[in-house]
Each structure stands twice: as structure tokens, then as C-alpha cells.
PDB file of N, CA and C in Angstrom:
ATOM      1  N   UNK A   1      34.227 -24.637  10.516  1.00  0.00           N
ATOM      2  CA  UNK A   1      33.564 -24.252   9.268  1.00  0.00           C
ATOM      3  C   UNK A   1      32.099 -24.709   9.249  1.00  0.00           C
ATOM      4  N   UNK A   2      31.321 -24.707  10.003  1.00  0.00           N
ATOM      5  CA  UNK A   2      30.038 -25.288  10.003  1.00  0.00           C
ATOM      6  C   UNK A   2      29.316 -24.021  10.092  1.00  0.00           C
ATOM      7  N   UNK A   3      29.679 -22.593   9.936  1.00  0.00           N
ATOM      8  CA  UNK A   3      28.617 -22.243   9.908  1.00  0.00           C
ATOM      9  C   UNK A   3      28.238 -21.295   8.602  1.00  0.00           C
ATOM     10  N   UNK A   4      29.530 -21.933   7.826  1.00  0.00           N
ATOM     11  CA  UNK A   4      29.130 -21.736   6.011  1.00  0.00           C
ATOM     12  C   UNK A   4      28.075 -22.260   5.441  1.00  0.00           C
ATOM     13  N   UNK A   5      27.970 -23.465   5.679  1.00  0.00           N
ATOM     14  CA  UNK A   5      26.556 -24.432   5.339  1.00  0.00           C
ATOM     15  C   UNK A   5      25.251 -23.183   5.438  1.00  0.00           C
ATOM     16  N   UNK A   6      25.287 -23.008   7.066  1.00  0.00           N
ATOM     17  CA  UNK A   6      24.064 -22.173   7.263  1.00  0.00           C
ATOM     18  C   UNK A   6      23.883 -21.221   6.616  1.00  0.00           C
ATOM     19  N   UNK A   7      24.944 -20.366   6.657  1.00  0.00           N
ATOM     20  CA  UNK A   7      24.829 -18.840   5.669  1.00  0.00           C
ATOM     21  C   UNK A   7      24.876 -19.319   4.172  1.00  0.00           C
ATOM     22  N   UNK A   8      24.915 -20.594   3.470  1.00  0.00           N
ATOM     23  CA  UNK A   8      24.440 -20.205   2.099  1.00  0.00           C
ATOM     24  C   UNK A   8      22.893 -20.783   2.484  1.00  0.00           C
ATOM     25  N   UNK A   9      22.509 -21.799   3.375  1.00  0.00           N
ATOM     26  CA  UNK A   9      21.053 -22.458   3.144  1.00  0.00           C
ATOM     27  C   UNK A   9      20.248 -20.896   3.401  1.00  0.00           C
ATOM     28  N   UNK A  10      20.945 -19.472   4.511  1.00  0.00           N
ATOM     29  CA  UNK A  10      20.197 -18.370   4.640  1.00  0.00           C
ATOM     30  C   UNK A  10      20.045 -18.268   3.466  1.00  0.00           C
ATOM     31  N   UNK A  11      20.966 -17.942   2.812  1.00  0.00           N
ATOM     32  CA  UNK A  11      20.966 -16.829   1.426  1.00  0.00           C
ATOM     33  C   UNK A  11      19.777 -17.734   0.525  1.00  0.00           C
ATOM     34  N   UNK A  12      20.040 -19.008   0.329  1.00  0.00           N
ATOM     35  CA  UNK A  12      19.552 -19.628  -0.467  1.00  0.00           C
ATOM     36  C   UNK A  12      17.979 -19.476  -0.192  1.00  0.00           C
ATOM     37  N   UNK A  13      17.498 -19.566   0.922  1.00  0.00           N
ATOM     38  CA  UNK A  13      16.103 -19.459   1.344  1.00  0.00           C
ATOM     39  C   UNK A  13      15.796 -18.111   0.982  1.00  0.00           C
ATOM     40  N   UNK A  14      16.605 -16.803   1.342  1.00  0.00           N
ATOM     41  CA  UNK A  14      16.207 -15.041   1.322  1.00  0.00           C
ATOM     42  C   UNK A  14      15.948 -15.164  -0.322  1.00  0.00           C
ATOM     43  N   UNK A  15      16.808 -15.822  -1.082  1.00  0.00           N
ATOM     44  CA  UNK A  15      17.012 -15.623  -2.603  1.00  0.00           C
ATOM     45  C   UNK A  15      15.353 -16.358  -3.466  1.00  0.00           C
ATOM     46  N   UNK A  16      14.982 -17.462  -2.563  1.00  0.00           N
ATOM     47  CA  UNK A  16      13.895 -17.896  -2.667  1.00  0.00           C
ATOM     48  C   UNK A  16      12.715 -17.770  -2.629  1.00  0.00           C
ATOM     49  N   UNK A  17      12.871 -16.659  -0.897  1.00  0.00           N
ATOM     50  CA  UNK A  17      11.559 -15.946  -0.750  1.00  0.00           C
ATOM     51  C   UNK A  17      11.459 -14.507  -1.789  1.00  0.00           C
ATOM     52  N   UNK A  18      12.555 -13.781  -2.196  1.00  0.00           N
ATOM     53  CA  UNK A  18      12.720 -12.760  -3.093  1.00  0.00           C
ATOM     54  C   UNK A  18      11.941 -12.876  -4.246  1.00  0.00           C
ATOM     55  N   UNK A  19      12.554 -13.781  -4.769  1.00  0.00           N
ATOM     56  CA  UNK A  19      12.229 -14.450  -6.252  1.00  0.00           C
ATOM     57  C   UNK A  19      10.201 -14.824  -6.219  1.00  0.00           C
ATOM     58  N   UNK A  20       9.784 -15.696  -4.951  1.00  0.00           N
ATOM     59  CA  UNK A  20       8.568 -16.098  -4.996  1.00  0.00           C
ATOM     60  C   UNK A  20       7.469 -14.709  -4.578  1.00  0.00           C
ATOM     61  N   UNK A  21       8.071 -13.521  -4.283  1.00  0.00           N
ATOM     62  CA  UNK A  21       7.431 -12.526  -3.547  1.00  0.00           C
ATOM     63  C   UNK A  21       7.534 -11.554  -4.916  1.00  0.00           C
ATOM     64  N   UNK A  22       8.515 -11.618  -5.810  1.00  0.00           N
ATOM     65  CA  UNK A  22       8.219 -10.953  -7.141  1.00  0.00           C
ATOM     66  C   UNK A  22       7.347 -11.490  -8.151  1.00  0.00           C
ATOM     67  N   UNK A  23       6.577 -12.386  -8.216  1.00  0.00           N
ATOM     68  CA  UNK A  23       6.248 -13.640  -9.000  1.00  0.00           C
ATOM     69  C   UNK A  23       4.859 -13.105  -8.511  1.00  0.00           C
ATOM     70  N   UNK A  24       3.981 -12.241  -7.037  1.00  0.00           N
ATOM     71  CA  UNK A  24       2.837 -12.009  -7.046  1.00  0.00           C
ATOM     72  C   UNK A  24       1.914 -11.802  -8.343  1.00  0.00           C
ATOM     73  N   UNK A  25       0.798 -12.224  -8.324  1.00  0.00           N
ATOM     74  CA  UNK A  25      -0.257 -12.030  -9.185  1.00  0.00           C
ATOM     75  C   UNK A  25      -0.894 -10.626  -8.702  1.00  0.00           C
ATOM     76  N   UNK A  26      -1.440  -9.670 -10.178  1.00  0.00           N
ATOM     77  CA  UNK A  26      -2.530  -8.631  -9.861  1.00  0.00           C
ATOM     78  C   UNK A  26      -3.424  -8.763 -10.455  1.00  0.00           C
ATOM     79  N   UNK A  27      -4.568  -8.664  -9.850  1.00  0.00           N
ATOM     80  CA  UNK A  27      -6.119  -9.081 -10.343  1.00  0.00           C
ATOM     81  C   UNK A  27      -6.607  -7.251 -10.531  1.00  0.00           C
ATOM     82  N   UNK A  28      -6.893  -7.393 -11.888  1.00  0.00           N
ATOM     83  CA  UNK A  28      -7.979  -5.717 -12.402  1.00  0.00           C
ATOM     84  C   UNK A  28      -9.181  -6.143 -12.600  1.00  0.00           C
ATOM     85  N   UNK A  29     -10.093  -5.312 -11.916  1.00  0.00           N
ATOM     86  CA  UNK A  29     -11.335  -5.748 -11.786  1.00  0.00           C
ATOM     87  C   UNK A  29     -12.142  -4.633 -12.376  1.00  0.00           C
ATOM     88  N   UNK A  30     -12.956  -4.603 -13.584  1.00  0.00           N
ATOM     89  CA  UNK A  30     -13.745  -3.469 -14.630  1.00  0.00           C
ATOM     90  C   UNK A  30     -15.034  -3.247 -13.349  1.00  0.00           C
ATOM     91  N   UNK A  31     -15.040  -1.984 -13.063  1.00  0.00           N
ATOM     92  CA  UNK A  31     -16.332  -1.963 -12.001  1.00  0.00           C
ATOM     93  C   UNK A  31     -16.946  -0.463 -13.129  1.00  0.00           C
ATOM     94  N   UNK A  32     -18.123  -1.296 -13.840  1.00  0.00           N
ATOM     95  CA  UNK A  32     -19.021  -0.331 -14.238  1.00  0.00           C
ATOM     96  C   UNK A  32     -19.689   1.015 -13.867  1.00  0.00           C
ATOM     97  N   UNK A  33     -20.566   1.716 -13.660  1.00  0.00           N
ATOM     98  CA  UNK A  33     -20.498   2.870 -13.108  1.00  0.00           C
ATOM     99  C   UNK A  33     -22.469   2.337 -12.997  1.00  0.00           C
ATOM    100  N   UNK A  34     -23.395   2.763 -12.452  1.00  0.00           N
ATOM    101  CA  UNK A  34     -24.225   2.440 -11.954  1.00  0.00           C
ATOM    102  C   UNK A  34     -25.209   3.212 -12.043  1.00  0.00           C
ATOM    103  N   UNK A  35     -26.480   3.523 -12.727  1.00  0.00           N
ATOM    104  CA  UNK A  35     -26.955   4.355 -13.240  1.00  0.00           C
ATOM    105  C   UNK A  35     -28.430   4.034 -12.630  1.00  0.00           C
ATOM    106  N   UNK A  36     -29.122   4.682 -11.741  1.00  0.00           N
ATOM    107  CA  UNK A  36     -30.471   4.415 -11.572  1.00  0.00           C
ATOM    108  C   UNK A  36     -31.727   5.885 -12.056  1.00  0.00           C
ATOM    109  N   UNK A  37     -32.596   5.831 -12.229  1.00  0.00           N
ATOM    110  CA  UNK A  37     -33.338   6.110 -12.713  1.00  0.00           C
ATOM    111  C   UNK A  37     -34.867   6.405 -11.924  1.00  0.00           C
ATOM    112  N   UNK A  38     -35.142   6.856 -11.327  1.00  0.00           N
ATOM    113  CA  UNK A  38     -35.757   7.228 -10.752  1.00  0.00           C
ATOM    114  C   UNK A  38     -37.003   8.274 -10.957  1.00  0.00           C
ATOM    115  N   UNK A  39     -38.192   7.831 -11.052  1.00  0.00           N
ATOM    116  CA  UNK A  39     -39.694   9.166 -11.554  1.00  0.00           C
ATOM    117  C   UNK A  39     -40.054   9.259 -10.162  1.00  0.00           C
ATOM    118  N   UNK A  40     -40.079  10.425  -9.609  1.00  0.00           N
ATOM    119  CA  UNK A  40     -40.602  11.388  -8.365  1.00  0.00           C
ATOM    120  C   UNK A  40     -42.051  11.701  -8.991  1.00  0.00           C
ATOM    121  N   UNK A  41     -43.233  11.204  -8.638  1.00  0.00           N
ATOM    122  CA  UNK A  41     -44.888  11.636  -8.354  1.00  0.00           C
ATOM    123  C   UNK A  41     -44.990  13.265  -7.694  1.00  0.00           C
ATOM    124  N   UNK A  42     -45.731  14.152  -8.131  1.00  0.00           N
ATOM    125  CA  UNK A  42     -45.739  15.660  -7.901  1.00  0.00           C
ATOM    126  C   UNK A  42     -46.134  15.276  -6.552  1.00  0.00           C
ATOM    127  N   UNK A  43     -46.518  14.033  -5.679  1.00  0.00           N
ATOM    128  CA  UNK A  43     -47.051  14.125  -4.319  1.00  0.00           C
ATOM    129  C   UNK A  43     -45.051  14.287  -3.277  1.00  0.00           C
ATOM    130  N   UNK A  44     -44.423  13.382  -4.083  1.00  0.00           N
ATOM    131  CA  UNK A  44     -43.289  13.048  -3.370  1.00  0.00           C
ATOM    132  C   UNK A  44     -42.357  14.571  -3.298  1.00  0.00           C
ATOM    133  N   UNK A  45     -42.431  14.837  -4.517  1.00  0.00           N
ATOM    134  CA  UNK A  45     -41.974  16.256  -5.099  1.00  0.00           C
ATOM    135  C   UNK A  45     -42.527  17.422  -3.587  1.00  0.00           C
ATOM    136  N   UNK A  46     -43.484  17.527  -3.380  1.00  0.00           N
ATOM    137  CA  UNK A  46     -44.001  18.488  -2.703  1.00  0.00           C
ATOM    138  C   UNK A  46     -43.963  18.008  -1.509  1.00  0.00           C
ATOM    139  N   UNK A  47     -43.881  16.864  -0.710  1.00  0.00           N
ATOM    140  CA  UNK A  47     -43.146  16.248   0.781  1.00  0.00           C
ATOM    141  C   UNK A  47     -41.759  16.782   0.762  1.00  0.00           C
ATOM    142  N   UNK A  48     -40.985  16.708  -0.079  1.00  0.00           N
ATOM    143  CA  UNK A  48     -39.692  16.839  -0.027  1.00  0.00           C
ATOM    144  C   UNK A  48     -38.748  18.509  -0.170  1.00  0.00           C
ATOM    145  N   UNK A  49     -40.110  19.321  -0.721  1.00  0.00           N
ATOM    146  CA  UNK A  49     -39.765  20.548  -0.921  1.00  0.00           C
ATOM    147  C   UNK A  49     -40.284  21.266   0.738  1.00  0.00           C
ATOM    148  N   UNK A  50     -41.300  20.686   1.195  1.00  0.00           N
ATOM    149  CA  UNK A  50     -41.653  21.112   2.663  1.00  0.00           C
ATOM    150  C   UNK A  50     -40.702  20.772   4.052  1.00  0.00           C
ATOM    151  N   UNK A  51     -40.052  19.413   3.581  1.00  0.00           N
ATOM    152  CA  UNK A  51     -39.473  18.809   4.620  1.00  0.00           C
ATOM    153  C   UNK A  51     -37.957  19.534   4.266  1.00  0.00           C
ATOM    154  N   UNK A  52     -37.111  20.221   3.229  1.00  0.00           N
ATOM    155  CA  UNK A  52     -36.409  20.887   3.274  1.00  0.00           C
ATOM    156  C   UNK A  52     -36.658  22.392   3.568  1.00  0.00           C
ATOM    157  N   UNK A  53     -38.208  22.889   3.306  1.00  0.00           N
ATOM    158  CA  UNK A  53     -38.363  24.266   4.056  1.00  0.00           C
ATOM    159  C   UNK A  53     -38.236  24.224   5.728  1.00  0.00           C
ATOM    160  N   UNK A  54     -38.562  22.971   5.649  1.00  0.00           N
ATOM    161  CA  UNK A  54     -39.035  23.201   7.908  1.00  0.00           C
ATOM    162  C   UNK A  54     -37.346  22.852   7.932  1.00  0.00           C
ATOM    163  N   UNK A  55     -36.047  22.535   7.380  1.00  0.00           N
ATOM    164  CA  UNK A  55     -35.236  21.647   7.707  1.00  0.00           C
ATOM    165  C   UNK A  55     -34.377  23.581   7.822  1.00  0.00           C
ATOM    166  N   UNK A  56     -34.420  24.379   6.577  1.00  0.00           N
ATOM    167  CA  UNK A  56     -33.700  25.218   6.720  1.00  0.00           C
ATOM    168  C   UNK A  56     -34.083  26.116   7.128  1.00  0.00           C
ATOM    169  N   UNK A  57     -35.898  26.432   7.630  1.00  0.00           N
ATOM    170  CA  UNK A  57     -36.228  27.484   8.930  1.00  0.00           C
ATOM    171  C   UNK A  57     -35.273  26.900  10.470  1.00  0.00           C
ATOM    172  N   UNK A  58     -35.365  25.320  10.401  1.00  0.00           N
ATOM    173  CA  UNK A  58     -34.666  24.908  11.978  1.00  0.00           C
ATOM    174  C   UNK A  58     -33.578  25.932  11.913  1.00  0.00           C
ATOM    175  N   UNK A  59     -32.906  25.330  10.931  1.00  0.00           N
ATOM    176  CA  UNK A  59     -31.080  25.691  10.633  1.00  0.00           C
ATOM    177  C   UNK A  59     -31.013  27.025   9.807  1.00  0.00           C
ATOM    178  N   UNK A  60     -30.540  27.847   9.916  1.00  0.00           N
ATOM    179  CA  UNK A  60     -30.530  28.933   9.309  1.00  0.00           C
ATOM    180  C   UNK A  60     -29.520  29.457   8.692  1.00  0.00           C
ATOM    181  N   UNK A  61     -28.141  29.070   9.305  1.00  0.00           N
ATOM    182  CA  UNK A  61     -27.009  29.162   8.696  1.00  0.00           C
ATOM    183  C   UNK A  61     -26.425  27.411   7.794  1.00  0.00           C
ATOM    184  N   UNK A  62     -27.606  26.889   7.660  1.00  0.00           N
ATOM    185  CA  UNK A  62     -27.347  25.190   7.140  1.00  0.00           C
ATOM    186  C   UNK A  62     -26.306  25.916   5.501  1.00  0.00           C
ATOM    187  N   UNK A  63     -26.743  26.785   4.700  1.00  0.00           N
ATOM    188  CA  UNK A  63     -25.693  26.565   3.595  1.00  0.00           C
ATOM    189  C   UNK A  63     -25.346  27.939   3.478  1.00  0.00           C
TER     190      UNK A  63
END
């Protein structure tokens, strides 16, 4: 009969880790949404309208 001992100290340990593995903590974390703001100068405006003309003469089927 010695190896009743063992099979309840199993159970007793499985019943232990069960119990301590339902008991986890959940952390909710509020993540705001992020809003920037940005003024484009008519110089930046007009780099950026050229550098997408030369981008979709390269590419022609781009959209």
C-alpha cells in the first residue's frame, strides 16, 4: 500500500496547481487614441505633390 500516499500527495498537488492557475490576475490597460496635428507650409505642399507625380510617371499601374 505505499503507493496510495503518492497518488493522493499527486492529486493533492494537481488540485493545487488547478486552484492557483484559476486565481490568475488580468491587468486592462485604457490606451487613448493619439491625435497629432500637423500645418504643411505651401513649400512642403508642392515637394510632395511633385515627388508623388515623378513616383506615379515611374509606376504606372501603382493604383
Amino acid at each position: 500500500m505505499r503507493r496510495l500516499p503518492s497518488i493522493a500527495a499527486a492529486a493533492a498537488w494537481l488540485a493545487i496547481s488547478v486552484a492557483a492557475s484559476a486565481c490568475a490576475p488580468t491587468v486592462h490597460v485604457k490606451v487613448d487614441p493619439i491625435t497629432i496635428y500637423a500645418k504643411l507650409d505651401a513649400n512642403v505642399r508642392l515637394q510632395l505633390d511633385q515627388d508623388v507625380k515623378a513616383l506615379i510617371q515611374k509606376n504606372p499601374d501603382l493604383f
